[in-house]
C-alpha atoms as a PDB file:
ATOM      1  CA  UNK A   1       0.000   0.000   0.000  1.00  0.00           C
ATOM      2  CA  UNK A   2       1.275   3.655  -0.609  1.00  0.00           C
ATOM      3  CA  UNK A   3       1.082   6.663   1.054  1.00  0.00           C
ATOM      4  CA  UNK A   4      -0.802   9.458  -0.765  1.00  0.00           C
ATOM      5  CA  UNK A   5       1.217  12.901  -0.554  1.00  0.00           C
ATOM      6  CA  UNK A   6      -1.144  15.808  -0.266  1.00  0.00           C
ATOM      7  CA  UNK A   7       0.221  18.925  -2.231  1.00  0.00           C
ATOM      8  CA  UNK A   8      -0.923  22.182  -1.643  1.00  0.00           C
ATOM      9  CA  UNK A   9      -0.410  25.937  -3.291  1.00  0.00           C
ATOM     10  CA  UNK A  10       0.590  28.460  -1.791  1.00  0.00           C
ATOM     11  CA  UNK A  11      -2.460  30.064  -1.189  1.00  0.00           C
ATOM     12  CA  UNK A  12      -3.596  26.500   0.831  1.00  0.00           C
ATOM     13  CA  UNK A  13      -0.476  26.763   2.515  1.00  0.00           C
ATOM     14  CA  UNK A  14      -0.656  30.399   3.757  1.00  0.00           C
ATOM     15  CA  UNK A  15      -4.509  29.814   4.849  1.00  0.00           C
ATOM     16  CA  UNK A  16      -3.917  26.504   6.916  1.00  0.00           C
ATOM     17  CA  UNK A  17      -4.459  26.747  10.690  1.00  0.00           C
ATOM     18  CA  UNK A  18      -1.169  27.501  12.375  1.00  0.00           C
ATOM     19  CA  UNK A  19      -0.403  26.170  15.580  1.00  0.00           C
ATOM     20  CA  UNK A  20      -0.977  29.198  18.641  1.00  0.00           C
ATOM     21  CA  UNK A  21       1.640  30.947  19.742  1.00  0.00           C
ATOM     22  CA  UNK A  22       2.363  31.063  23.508  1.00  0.00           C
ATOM     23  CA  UNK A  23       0.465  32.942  26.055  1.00  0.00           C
ATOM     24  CA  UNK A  24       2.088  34.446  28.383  1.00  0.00           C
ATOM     25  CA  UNK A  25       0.848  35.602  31.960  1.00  0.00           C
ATOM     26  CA  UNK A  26       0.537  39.408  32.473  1.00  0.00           C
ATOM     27  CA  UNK A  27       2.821  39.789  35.101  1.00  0.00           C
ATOM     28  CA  UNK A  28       3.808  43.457  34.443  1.00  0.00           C
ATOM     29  CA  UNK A  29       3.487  45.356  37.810  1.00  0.00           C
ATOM     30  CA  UNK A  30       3.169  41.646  39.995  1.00  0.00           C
ATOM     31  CA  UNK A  31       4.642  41.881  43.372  1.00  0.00           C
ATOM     32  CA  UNK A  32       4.691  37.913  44.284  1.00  0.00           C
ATOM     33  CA  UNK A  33       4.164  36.727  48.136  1.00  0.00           C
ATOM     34  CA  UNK A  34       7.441  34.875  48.919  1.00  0.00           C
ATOM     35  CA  UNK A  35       6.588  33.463  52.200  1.00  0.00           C
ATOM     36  CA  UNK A  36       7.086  29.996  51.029  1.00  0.00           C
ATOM     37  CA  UNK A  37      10.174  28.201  49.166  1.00  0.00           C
ATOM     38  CA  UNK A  38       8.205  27.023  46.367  1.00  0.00           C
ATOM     39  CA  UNK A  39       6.504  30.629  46.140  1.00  0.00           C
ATOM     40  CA  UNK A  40      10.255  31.949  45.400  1.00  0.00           C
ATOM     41  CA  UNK A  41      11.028  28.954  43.397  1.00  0.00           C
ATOM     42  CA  UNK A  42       7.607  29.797  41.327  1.00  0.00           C
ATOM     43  CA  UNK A  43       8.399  33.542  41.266  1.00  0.00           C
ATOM     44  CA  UNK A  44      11.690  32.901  39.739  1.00  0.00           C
ATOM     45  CA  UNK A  45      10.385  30.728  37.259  1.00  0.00           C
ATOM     46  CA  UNK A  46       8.236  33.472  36.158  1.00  0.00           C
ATOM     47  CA  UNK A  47      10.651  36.200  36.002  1.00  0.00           C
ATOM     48  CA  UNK A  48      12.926  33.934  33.864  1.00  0.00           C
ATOM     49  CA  UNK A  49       9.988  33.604  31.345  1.00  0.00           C
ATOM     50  CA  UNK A  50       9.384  37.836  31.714  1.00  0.00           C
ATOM     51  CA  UNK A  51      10.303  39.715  29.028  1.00  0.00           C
ATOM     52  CA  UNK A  52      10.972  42.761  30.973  1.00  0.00           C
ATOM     53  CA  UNK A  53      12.737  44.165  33.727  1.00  0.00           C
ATOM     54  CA  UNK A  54      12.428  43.085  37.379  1.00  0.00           C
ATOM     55  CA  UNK A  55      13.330  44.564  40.578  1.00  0.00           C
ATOM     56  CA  UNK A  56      15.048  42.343  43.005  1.00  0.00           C
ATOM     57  CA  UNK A  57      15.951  43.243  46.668  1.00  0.00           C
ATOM     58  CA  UNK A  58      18.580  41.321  48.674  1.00  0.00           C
ATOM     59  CA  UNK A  59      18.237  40.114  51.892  1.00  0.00           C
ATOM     60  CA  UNK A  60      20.983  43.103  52.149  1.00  0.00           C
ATOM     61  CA  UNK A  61      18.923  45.391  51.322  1.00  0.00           C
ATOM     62  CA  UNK A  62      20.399  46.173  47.849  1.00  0.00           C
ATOM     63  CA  UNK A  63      17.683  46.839  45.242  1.00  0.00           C
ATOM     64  CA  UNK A  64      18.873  45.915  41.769  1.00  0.00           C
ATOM     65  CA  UNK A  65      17.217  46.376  38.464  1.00  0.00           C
ATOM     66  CA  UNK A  66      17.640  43.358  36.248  1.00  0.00           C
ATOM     67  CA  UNK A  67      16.385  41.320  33.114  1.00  0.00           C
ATOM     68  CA  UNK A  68      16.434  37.616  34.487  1.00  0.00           C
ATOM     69  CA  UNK A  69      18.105  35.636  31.004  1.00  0.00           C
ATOM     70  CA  UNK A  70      19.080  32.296  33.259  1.00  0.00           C
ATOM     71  CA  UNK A  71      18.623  30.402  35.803  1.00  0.00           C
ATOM     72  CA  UNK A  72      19.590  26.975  38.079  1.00  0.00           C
ATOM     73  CA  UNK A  73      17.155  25.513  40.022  1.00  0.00           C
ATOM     74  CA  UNK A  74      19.003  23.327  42.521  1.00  0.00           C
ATOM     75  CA  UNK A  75      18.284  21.193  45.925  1.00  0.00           C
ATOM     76  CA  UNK A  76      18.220  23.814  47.848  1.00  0.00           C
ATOM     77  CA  UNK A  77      17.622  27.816  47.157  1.00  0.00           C
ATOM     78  CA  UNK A  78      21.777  28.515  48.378  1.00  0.00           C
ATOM     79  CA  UNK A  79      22.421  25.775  45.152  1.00  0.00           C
ATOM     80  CA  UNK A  80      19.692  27.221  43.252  1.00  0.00           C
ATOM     81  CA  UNK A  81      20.792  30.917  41.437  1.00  0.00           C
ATOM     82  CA  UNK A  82      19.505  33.521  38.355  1.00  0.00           C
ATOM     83  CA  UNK A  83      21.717  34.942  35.977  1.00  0.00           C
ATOM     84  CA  UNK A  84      21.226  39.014  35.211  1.00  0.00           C
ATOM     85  CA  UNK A  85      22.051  41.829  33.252  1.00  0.00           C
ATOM     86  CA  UNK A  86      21.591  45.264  34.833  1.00  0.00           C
ATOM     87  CA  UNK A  87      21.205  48.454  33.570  1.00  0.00           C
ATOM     88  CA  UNK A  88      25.125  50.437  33.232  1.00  0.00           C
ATOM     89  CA  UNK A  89      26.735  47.162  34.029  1.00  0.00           C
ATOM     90  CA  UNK A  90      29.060  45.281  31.395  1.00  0.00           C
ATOM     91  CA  UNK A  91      29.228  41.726  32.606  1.00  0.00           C
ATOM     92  CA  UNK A  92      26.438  39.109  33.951  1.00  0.00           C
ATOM     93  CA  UNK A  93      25.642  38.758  37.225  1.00  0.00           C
ATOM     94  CA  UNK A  94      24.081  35.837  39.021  1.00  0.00           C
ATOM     95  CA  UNK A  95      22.461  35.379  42.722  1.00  0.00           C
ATOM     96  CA  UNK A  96      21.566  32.633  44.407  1.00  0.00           C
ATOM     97  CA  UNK A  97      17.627  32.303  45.487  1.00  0.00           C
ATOM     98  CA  UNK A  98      18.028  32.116  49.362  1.00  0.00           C
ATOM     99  CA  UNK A  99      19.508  35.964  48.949  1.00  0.00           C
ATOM    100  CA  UNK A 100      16.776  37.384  47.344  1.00  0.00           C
ATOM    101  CA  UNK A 101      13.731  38.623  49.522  1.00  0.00           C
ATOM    102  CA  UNK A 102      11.654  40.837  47.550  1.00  0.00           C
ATOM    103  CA  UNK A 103      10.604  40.835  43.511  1.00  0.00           C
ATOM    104  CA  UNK A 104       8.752  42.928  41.609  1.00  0.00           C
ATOM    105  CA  UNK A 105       7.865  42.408  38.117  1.00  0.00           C
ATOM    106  CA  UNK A 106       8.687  46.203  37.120  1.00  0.00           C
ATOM    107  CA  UNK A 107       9.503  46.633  33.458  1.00  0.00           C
ATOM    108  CA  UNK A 108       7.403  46.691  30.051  1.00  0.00           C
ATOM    109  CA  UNK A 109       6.385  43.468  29.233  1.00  0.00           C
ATOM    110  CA  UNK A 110       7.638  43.300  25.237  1.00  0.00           C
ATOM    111  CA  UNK A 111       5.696  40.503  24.536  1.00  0.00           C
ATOM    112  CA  UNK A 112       2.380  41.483  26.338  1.00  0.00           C
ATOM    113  CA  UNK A 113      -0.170  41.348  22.939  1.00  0.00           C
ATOM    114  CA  UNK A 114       2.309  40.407  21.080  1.00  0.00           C
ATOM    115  CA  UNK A 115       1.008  37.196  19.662  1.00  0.00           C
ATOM    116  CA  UNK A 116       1.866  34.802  16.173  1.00  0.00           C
ATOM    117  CA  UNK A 117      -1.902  35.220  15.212  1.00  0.00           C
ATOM    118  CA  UNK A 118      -1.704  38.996  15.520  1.00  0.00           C
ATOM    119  CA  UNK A 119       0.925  38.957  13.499  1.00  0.00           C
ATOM    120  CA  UNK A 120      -0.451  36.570  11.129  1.00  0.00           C
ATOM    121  CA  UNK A 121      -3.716  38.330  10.599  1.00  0.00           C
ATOM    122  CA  UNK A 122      -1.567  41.478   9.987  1.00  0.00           C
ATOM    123  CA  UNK A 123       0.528  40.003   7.150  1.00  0.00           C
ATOM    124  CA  UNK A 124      -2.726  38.383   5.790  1.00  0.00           C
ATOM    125  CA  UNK A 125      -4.272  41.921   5.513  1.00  0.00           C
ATOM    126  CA  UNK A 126      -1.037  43.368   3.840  1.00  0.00           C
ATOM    127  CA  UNK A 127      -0.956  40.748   1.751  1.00  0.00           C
ATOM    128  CA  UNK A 128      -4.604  41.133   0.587  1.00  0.00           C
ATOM    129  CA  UNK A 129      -3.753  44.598  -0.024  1.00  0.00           C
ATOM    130  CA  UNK A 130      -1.204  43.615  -1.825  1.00  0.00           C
ATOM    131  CA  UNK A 131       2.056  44.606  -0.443  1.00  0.00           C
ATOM    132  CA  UNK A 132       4.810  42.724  -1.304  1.00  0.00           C
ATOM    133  CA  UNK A 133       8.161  41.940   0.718  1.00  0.00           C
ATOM    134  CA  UNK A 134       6.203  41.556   3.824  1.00  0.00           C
ATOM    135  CA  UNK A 135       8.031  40.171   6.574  1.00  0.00           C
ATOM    136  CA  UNK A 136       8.433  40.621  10.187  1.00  0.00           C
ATOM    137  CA  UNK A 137       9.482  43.983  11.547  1.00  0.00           C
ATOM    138  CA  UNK A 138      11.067  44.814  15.072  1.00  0.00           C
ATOM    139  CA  UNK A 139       9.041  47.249  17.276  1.00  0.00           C
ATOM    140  CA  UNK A 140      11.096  50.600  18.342  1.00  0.00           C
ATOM    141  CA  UNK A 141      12.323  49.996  22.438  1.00  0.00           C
ATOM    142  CA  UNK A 142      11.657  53.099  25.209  1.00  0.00           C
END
């Protein structure tokens, strides 16, 4: 027996249901509770998956304004760290979870509404209008 191959045009191809992009939570402006390990652990997790800025205050009492790009989740929260960039500062920094005691989820979301179907339905109108060259542009940063 043989397998039957399907071929489509273009058009079919371009009007075919296209799997969702992700959601993400709106987190912009979250303070989390971190009363509990697994609230921090959690809040972390989060702030990994952010696509904005976050402030983060040390047990120390050091308030630093980061963009969380990495992370380790160990055993325990003194084996468990995030990895940084801040604002003026060349290198990447990194902290481990039991120093942190506050987080704040402070900076513009970039990819709050910012979804593949939005941006499909957008090309699909250009397209219909017929603009050519369409592809995807980057959005100016504050």
């Amino acid at each position: 027996m043989t397998a039957e191959v399907q071929r489509y045009s273009l058009e079919q191809i371009e009007t075919l249901e296209l799997a969702p992009g992700a959601r993400h939570e709106e987190l912009e402006g979250w303070i989390p509770a971190l009363a509990s390990e697994d609230e921090l652990r959690d809040a972390l997790e989060k702030a990994f998956d952010y696509r904005g800025d976050v402030a983060i205050t040390t047990k120390s009492g050091e308030k630093i304004e980061a963009f969380i790009f990495n992370r380790h989740t160990g055993a325990t929260l003194a084996d468990s760290w995030v990895q940084y960039f801040a604002p003026n500062v060349a290198e990447k920094r990194k902290l481990a979870y039991d120093q942190i005691a506050r987080l704040e989820f402070t900076g513009k979301d970039r990819a709050a509404g910012k979804h593949w179907e939005d941006w499909v339905k957008a090309y699909n109108e250009r397209k219909a209008a017929g603009e050519k060259n369409i592809g995807m542009q980057l959005e100016a940063t504050d």
